[in-house]
PDB file of N, CA and C in Angstrom:
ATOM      1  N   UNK A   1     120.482  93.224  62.733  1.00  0.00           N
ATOM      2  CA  UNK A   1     119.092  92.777  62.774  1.00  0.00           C
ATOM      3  C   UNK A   1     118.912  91.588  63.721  1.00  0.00           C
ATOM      4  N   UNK A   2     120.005  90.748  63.960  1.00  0.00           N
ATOM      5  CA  UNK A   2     120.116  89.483  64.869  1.00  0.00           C
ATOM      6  C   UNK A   2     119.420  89.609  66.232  1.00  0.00           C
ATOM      7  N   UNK A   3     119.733  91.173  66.899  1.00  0.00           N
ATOM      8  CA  UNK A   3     119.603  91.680  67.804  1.00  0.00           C
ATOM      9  C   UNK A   3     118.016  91.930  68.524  1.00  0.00           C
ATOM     10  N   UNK A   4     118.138  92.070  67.449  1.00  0.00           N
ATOM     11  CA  UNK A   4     115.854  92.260  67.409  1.00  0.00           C
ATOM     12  C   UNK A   4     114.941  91.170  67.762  1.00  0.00           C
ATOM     13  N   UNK A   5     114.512  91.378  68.173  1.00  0.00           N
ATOM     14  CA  UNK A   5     113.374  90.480  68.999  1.00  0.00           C
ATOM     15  C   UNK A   5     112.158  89.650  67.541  1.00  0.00           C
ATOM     16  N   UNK A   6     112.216  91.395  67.371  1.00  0.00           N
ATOM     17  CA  UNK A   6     110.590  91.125  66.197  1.00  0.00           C
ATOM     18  C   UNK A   6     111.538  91.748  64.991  1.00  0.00           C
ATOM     19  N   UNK A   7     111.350  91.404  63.581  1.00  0.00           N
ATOM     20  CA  UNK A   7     111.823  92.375  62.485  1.00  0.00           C
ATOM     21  C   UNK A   7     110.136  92.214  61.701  1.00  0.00           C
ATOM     22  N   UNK A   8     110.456  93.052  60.728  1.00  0.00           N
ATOM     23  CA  UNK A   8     108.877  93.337  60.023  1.00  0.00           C
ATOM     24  C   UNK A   8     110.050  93.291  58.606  1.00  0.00           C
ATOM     25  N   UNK A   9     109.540  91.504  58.073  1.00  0.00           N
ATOM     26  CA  UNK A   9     109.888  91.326  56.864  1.00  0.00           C
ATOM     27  C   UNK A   9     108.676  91.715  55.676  1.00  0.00           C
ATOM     28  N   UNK A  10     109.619  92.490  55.147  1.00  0.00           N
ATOM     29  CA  UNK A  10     108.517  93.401  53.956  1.00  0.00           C
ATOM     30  C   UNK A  10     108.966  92.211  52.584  1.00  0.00           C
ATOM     31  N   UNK A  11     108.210  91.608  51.695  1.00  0.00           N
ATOM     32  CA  UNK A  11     107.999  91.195  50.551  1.00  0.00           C
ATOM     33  C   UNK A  11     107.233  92.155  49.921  1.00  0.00           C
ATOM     34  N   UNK A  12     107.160  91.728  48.195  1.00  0.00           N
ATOM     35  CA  UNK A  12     106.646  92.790  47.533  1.00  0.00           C
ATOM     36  C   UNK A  12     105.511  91.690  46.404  1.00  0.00           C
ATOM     37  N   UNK A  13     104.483  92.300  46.293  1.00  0.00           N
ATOM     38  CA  UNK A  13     103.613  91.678  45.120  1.00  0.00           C
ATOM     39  C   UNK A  13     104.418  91.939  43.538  1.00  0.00           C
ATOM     40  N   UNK A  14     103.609  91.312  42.890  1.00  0.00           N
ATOM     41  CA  UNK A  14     104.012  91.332  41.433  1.00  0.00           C
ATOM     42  C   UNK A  14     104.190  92.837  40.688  1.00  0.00           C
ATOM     43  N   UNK A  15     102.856  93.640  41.472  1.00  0.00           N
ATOM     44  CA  UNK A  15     102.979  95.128  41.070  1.00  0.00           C
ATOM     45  C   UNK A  15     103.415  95.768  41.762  1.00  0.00           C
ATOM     46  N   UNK A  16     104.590  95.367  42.676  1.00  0.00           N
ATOM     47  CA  UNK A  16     105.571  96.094  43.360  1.00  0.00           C
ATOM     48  C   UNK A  16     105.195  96.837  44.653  1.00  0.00           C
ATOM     49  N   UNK A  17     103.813  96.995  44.990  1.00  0.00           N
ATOM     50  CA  UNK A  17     103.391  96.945  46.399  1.00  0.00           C
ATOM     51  C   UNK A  17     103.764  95.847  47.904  1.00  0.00           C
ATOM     52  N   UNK A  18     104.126  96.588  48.691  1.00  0.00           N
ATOM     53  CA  UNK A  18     105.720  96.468  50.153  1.00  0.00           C
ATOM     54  C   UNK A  18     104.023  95.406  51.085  1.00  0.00           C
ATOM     55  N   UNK A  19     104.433  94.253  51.145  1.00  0.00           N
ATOM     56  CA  UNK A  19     103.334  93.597  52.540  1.00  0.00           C
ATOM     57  C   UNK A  19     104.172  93.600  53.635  1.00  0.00           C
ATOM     58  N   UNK A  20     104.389  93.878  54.687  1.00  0.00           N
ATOM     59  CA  UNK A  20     105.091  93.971  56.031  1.00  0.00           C
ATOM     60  C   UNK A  20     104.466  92.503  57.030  1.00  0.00           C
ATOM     61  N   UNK A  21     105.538  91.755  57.150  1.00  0.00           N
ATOM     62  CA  UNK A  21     105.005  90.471  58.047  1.00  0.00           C
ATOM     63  C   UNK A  21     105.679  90.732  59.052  1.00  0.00           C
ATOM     64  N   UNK A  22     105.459  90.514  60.584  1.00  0.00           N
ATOM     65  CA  UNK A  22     106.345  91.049  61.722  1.00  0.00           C
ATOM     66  C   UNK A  22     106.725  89.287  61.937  1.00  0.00           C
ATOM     67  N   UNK A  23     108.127  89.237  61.999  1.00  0.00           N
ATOM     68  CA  UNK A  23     108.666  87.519  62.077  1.00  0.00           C
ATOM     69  C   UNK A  23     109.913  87.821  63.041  1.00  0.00           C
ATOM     70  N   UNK A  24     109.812  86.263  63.125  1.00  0.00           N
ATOM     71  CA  UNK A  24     111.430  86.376  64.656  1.00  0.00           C
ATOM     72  C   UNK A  24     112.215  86.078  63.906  1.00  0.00           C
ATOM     73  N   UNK A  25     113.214  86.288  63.558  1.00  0.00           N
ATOM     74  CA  UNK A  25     114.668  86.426  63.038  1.00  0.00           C
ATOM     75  C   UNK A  25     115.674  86.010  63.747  1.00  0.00           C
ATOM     76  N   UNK A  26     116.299  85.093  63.124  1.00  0.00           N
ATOM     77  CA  UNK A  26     117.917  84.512  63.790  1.00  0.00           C
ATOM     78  C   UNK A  26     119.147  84.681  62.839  1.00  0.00           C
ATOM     79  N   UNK A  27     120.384  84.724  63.410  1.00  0.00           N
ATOM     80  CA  UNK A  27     121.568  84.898  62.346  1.00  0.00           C
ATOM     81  C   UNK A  27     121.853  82.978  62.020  1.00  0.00           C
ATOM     82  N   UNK A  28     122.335  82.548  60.803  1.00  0.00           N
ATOM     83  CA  UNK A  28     122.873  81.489  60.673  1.00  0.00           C
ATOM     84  C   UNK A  28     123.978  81.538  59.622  1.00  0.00           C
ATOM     85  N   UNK A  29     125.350  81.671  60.231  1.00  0.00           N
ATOM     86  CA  UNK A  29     126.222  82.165  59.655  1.00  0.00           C
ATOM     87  C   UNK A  29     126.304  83.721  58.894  1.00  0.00           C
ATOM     88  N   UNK A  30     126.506  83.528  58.044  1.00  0.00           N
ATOM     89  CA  UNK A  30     126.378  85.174  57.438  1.00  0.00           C
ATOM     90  C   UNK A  30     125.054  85.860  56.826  1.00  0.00           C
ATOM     91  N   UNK A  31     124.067  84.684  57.260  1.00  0.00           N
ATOM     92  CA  UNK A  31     122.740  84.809  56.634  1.00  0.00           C
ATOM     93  C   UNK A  31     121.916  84.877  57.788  1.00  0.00           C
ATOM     94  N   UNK A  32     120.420  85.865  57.760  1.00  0.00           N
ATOM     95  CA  UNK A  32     119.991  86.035  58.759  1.00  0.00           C
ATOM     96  C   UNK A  32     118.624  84.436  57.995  1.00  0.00           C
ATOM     97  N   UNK A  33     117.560  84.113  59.533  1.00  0.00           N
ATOM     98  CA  UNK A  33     116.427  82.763  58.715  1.00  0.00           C
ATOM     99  C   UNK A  33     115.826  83.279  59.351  1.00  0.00           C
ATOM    100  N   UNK A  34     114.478  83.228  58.646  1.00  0.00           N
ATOM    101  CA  UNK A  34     112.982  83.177  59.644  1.00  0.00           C
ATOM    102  C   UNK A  34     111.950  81.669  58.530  1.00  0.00           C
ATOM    103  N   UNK A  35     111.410  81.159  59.765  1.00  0.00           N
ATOM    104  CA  UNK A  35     110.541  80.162  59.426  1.00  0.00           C
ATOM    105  C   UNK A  35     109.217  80.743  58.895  1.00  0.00           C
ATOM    106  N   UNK A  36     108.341  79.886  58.102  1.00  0.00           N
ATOM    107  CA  UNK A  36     106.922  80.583  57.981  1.00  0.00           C
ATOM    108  C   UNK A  36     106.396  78.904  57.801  1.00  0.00           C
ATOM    109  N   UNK A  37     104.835  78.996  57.626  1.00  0.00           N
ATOM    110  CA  UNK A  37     103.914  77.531  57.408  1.00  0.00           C
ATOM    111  C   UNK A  37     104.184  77.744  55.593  1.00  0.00           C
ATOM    112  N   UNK A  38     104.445  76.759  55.079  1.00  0.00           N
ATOM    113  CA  UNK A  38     104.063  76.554  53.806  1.00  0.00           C
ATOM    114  C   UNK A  38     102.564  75.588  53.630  1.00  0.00           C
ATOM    115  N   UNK A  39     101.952  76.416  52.548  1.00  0.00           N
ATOM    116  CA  UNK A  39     102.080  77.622  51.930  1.00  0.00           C
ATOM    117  C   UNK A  39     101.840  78.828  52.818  1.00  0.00           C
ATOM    118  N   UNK A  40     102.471  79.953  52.334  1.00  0.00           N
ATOM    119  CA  UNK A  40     102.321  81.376  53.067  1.00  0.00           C
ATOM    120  C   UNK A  40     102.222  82.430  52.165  1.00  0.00           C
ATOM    121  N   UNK A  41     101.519  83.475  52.114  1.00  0.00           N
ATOM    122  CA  UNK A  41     101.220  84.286  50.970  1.00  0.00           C
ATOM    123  C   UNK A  41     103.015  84.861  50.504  1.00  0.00           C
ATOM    124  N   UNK A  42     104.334  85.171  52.275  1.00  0.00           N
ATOM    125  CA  UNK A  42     105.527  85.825  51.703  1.00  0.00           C
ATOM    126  C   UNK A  42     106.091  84.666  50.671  1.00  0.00           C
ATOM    127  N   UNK A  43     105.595  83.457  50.936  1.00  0.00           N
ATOM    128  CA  UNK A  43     106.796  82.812  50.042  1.00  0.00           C
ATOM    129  C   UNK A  43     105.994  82.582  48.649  1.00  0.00           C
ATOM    130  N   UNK A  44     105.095  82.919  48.315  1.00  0.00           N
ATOM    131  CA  UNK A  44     104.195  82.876  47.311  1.00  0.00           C
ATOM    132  C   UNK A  44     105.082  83.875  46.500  1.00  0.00           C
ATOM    133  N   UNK A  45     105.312  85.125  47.523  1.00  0.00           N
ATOM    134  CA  UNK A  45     105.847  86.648  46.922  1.00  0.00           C
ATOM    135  C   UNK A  45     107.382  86.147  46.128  1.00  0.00           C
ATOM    136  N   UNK A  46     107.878  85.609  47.056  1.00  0.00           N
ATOM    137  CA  UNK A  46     109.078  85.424  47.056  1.00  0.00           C
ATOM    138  C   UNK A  46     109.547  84.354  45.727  1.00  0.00           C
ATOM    139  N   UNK A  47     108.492  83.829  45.396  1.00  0.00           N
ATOM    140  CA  UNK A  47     108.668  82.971  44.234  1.00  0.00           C
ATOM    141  C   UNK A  47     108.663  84.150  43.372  1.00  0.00           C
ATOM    142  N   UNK A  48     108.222  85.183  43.231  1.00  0.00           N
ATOM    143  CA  UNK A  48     108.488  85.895  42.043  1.00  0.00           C
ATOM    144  C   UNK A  48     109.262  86.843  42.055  1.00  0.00           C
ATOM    145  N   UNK A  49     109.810  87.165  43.396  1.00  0.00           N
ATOM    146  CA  UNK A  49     111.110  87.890  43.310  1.00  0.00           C
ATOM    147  C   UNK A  49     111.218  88.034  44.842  1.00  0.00           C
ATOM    148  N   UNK A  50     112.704  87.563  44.522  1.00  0.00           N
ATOM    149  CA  UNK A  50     113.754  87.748  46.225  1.00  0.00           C
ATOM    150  C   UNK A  50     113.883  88.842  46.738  1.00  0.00           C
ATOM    151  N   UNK A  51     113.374  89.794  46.350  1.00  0.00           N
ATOM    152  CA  UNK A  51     113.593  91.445  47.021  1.00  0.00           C
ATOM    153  C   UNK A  51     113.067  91.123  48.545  1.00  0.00           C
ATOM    154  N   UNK A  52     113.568  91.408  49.109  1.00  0.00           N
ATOM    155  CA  UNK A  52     113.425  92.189  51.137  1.00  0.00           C
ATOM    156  C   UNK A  52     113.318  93.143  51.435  1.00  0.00           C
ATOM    157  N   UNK A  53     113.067  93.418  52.717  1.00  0.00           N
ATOM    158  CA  UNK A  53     113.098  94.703  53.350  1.00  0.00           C
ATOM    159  C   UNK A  53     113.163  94.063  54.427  1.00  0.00           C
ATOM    160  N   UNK A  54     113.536  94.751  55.348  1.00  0.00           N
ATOM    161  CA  UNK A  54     113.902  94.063  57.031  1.00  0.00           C
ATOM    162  C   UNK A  54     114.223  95.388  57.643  1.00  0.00           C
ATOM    163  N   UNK A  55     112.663  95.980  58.667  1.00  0.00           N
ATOM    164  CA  UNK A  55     112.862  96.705  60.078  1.00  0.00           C
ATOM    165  C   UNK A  55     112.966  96.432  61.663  1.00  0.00           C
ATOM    166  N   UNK A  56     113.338  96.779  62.286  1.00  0.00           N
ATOM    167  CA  UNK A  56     112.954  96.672  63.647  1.00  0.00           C
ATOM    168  C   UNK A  56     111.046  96.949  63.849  1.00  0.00           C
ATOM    169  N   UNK A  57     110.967  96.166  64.511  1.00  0.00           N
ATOM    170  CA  UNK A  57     109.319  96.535  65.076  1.00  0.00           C
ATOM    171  C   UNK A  57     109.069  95.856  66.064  1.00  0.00           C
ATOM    172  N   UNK A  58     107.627  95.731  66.547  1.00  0.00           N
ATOM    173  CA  UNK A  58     107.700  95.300  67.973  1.00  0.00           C
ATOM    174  C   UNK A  58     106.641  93.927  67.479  1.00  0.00           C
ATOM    175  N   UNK A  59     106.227  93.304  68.092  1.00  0.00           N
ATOM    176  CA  UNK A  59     105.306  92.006  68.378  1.00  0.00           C
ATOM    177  C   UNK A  59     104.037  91.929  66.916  1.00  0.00           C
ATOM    178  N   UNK A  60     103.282  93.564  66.926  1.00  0.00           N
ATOM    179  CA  UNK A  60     102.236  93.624  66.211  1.00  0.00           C
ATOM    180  C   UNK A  60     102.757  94.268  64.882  1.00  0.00           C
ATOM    181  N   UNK A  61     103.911  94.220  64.695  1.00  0.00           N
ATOM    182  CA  UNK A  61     104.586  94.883  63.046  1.00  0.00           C
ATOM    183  C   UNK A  61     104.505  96.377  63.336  1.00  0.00           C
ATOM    184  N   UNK A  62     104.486  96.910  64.832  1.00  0.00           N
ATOM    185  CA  UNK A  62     104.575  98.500  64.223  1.00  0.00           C
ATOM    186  C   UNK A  62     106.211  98.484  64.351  1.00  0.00           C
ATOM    187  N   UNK A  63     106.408  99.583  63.286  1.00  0.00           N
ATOM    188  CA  UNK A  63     107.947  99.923  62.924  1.00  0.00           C
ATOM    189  C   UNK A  63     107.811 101.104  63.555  1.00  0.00           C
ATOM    190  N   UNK A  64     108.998 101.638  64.921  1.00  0.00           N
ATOM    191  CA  UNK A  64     109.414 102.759  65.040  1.00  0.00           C
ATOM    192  C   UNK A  64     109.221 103.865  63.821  1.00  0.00           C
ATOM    193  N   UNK A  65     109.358 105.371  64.407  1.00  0.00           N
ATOM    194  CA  UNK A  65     109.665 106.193  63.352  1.00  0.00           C
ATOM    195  C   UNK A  65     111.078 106.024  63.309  1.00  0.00           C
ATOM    196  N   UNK A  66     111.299 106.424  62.529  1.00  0.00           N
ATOM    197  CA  UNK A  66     113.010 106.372  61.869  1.00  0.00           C
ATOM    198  C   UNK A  66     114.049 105.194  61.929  1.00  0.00           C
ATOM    199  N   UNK A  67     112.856 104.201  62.131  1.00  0.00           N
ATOM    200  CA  UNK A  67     113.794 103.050  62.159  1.00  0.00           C
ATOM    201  C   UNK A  67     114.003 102.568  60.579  1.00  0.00           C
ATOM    202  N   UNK A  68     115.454 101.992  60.923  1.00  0.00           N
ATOM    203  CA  UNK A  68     116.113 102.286  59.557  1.00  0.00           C
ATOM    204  C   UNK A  68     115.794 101.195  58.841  1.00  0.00           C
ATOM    205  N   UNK A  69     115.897 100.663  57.509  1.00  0.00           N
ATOM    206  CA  UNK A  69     115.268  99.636  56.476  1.00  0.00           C
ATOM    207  C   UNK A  69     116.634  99.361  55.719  1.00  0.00           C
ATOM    208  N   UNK A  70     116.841  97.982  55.900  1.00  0.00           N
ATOM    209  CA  UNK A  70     118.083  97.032  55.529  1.00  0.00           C
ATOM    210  C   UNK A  70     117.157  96.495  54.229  1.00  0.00           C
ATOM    211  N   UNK A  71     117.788  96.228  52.997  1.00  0.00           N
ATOM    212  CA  UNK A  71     117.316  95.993  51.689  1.00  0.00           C
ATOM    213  C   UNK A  71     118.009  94.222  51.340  1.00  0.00           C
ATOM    214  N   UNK A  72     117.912  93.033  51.153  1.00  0.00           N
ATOM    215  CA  UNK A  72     118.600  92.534  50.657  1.00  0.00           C
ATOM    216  C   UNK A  72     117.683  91.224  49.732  1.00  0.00           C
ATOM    217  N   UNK A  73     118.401  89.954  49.497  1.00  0.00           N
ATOM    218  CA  UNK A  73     117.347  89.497  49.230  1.00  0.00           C
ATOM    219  C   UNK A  73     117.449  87.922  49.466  1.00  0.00           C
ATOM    220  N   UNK A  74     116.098  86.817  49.251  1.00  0.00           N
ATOM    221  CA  UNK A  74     116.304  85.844  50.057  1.00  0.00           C
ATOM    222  C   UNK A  74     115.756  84.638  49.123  1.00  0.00           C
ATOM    223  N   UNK A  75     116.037  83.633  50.078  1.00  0.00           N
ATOM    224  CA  UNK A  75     115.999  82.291  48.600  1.00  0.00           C
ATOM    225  C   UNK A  75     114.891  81.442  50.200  1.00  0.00           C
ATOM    226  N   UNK A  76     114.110  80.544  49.142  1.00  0.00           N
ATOM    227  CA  UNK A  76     112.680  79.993  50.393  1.00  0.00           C
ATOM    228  C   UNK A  76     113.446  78.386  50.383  1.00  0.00           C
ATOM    229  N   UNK A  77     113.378  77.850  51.261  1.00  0.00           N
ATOM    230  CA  UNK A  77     113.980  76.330  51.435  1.00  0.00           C
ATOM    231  C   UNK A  77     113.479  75.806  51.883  1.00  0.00           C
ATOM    232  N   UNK A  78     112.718  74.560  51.569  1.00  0.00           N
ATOM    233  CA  UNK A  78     111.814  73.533  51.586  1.00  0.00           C
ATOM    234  C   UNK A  78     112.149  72.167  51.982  1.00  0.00           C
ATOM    235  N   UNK A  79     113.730  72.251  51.996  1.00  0.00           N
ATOM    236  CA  UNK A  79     114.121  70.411  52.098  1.00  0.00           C
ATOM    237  C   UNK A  79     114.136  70.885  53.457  1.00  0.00           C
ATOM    238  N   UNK A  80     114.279  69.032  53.753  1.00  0.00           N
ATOM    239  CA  UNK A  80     114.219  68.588  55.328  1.00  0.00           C
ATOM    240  C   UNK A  80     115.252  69.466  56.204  1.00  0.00           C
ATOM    241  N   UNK A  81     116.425  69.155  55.574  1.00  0.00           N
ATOM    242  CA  UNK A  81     117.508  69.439  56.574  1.00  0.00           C
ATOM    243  C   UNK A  81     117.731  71.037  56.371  1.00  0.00           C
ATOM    244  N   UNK A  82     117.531  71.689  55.129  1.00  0.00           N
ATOM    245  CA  UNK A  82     116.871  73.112  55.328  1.00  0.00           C
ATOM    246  C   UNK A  82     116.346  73.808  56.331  1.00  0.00           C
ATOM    247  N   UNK A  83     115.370  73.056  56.574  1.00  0.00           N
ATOM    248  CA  UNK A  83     114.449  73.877  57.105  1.00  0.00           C
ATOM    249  C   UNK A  83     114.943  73.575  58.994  1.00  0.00           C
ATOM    250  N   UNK A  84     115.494  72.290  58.606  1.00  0.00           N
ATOM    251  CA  UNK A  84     116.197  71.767  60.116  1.00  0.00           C
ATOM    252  C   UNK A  84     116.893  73.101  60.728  1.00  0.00           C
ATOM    253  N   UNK A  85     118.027  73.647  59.882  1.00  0.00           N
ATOM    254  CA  UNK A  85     118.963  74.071  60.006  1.00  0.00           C
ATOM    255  C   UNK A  85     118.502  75.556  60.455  1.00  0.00           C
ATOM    256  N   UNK A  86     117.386  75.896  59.429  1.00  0.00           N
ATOM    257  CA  UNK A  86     116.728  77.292  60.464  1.00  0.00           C
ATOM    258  C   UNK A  86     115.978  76.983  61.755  1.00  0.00           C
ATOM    259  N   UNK A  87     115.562  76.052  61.518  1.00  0.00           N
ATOM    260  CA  UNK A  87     114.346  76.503  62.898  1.00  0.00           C
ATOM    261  C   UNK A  87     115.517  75.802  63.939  1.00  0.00           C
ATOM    262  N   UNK A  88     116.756  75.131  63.626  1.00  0.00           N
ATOM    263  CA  UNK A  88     117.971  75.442  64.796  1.00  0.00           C
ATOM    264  C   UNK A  88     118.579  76.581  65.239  1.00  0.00           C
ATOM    265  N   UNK A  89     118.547  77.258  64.208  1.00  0.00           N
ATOM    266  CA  UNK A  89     118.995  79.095  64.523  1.00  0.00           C
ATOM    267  C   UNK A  89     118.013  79.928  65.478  1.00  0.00           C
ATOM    268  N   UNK A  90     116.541  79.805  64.666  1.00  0.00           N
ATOM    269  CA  UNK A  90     115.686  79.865  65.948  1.00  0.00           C
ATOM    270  C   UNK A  90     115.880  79.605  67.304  1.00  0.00           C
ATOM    271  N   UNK A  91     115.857  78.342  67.210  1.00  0.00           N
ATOM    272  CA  UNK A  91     115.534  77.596  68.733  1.00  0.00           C
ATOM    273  C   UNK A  91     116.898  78.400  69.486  1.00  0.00           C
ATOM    274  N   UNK A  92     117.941  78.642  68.597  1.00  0.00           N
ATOM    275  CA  UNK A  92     118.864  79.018  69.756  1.00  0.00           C
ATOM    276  C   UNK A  92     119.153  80.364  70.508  1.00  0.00           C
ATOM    277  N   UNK A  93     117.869  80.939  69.287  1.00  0.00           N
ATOM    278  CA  UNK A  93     117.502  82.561  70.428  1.00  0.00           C
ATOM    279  C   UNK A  93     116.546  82.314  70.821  1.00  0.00           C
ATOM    280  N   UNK A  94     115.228  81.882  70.603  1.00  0.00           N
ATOM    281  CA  UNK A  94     114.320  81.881  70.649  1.00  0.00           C
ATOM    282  C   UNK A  94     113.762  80.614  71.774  1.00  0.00           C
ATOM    283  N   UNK A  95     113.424  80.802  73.110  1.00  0.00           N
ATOM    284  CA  UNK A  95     112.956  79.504  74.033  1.00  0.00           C
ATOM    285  C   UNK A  95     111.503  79.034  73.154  1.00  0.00           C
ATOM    286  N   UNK A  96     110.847  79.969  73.121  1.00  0.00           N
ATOM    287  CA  UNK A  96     109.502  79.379  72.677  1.00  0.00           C
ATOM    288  C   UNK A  96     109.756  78.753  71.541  1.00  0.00           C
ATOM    289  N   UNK A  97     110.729  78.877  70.350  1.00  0.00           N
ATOM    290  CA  UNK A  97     110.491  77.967  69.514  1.00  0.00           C
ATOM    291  C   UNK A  97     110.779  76.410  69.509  1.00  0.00           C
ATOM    292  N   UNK A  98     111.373  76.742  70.553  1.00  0.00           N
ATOM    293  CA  UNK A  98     112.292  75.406  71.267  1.00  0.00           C
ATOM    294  C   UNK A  98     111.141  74.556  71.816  1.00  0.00           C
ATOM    295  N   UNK A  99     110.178  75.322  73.038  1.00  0.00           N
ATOM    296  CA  UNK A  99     108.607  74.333  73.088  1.00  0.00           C
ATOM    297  C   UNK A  99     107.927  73.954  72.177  1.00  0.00           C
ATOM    298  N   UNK A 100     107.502  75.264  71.088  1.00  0.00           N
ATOM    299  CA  UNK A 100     107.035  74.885  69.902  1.00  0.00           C
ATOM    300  C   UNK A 100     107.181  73.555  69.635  1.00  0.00           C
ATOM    301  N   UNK A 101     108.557  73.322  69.184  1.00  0.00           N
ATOM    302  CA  UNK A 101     109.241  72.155  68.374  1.00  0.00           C
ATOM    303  C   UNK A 101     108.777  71.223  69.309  1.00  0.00           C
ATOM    304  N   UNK A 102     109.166  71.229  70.422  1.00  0.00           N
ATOM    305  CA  UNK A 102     109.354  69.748  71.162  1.00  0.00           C
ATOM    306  C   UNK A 102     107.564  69.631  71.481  1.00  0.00           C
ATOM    307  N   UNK A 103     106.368  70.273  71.925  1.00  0.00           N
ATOM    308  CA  UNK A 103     105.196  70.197  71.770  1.00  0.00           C
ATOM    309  C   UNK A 103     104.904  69.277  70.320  1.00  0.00           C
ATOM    310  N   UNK A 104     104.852  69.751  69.608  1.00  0.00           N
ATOM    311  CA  UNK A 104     104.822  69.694  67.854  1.00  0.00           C
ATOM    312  C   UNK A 104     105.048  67.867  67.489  1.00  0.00           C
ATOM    313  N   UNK A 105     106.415  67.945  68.589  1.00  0.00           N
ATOM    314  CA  UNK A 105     106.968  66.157  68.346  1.00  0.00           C
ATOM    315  C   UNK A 105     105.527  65.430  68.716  1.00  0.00           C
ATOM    316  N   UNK A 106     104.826  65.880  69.375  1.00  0.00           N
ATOM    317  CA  UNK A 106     103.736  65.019  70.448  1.00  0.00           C
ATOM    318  C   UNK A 106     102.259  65.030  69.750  1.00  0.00           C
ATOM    319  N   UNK A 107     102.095  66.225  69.151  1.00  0.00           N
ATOM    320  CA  UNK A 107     101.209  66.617  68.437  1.00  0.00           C
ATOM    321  C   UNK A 107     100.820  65.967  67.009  1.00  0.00           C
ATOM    322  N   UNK A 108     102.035  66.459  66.518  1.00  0.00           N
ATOM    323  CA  UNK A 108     102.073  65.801  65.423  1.00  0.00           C
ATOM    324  C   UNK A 108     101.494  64.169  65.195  1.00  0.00           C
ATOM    325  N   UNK A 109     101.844  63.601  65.831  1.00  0.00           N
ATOM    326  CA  UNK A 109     100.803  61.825  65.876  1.00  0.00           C
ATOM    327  C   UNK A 109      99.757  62.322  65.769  1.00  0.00           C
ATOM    328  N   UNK A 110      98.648  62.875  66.413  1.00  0.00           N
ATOM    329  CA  UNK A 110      97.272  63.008  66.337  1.00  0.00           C
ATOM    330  C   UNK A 110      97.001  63.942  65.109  1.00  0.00           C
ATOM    331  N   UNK A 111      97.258  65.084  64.884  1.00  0.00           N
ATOM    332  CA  UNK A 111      96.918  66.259  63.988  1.00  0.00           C
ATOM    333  C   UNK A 111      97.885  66.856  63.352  1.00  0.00           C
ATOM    334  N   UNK A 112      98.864  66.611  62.179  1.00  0.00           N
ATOM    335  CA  UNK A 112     100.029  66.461  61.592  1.00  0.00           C
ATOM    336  C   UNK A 112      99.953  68.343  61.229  1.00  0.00           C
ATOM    337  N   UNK A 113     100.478  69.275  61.369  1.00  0.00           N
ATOM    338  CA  UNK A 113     100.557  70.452  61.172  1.00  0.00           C
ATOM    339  C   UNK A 113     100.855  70.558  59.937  1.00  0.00           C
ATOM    340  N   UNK A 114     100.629  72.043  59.279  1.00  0.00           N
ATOM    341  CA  UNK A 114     100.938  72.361  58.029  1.00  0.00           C
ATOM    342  C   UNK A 114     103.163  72.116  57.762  1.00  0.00           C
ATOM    343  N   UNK A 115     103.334  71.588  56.743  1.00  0.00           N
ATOM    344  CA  UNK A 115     104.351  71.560  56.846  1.00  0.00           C
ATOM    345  C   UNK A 115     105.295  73.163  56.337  1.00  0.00           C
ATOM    346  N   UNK A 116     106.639  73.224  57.027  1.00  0.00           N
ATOM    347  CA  UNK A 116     107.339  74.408  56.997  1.00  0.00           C
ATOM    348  C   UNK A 116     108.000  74.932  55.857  1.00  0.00           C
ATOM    349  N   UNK A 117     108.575  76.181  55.985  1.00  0.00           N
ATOM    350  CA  UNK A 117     109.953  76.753  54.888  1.00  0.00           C
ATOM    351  C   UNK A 117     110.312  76.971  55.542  1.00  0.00           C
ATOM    352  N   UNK A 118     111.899  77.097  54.893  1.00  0.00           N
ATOM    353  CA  UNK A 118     112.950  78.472  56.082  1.00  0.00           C
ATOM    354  C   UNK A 118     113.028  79.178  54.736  1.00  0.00           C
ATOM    355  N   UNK A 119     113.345  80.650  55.133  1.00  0.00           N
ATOM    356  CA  UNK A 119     113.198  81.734  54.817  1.00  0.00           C
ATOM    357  C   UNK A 119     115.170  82.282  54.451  1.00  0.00           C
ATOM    358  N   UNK A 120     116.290  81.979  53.617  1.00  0.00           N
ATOM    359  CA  UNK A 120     117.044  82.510  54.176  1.00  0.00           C
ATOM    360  C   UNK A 120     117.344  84.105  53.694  1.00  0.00           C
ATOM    361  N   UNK A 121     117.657  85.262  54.370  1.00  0.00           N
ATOM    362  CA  UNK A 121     118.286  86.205  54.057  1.00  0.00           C
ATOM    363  C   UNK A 121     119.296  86.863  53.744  1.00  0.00           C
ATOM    364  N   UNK A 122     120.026  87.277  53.018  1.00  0.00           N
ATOM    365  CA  UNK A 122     121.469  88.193  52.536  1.00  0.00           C
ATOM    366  C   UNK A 122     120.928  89.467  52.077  1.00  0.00           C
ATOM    367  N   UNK A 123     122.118  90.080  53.146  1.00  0.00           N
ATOM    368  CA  UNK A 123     121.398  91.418  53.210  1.00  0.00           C
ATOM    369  C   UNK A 123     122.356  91.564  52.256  1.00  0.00           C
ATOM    370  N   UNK A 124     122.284  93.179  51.572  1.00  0.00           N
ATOM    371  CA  UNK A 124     122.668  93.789  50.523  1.00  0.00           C
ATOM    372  C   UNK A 124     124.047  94.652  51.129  1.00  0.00           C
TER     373      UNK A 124
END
């Protein structure tokens, strides 16, 4: 999944209905991270159960046909150095998250952004 540009992380509601979020994905150690804004409706999900789903898809969440669906499940992380530690996994595939961040340093003085999670994953 490291490999993928876009994955379409599926969380599930309370009555077991699949929401598909299309997110950038990095490996950090044996665990794959994706960042989101806290609050976010997946980590809302995710407070009531760690179930995943993780496809390939492209930019706008469409999933290929027959692209295959990795099952595992994930814990939401909120501390500082948490969340440090993903959006470092990011930055190190990802250039734009790397502007993001360093924009953000500058920004932040005037209009303080919603603050983050990292997301981590273990696949099954």
């Amino acid at each position: 999944m490291n490999a993928q540009r876009y994955v379409s992380l599926t969380t599930f509601r309370r009555n077991g209905e699949p929401v598909p979020t299309p997110v950038w994905i990095a490996r950090d150690g044996s665990q794959l991270v994706v960042v989101s804004v806290d609050p976010a409706g997946k980590l809302k999900r995710l407070a009531h159960t760690d179930r995943v789903e993780l496809r390939p898809c492209d930019m706008r969440g469409r999933v290929p046909e027959g692209a295959p669906t990795y099952a595992g499940s994930a814990v939401v992380v909120r501390t500082p150095e948490g969340v440090a530690a993903v959006k470092r996994a990011l930055a190190r595939k990802y250039v734009l998250a790397r502007l993001g961040d360093a924009v953000a340093l500058v920004t932040d003085r005037v209009r303080p952004r919603a603050p983050r999670a990292g997301i981590r994953i273990t696949l099954a």
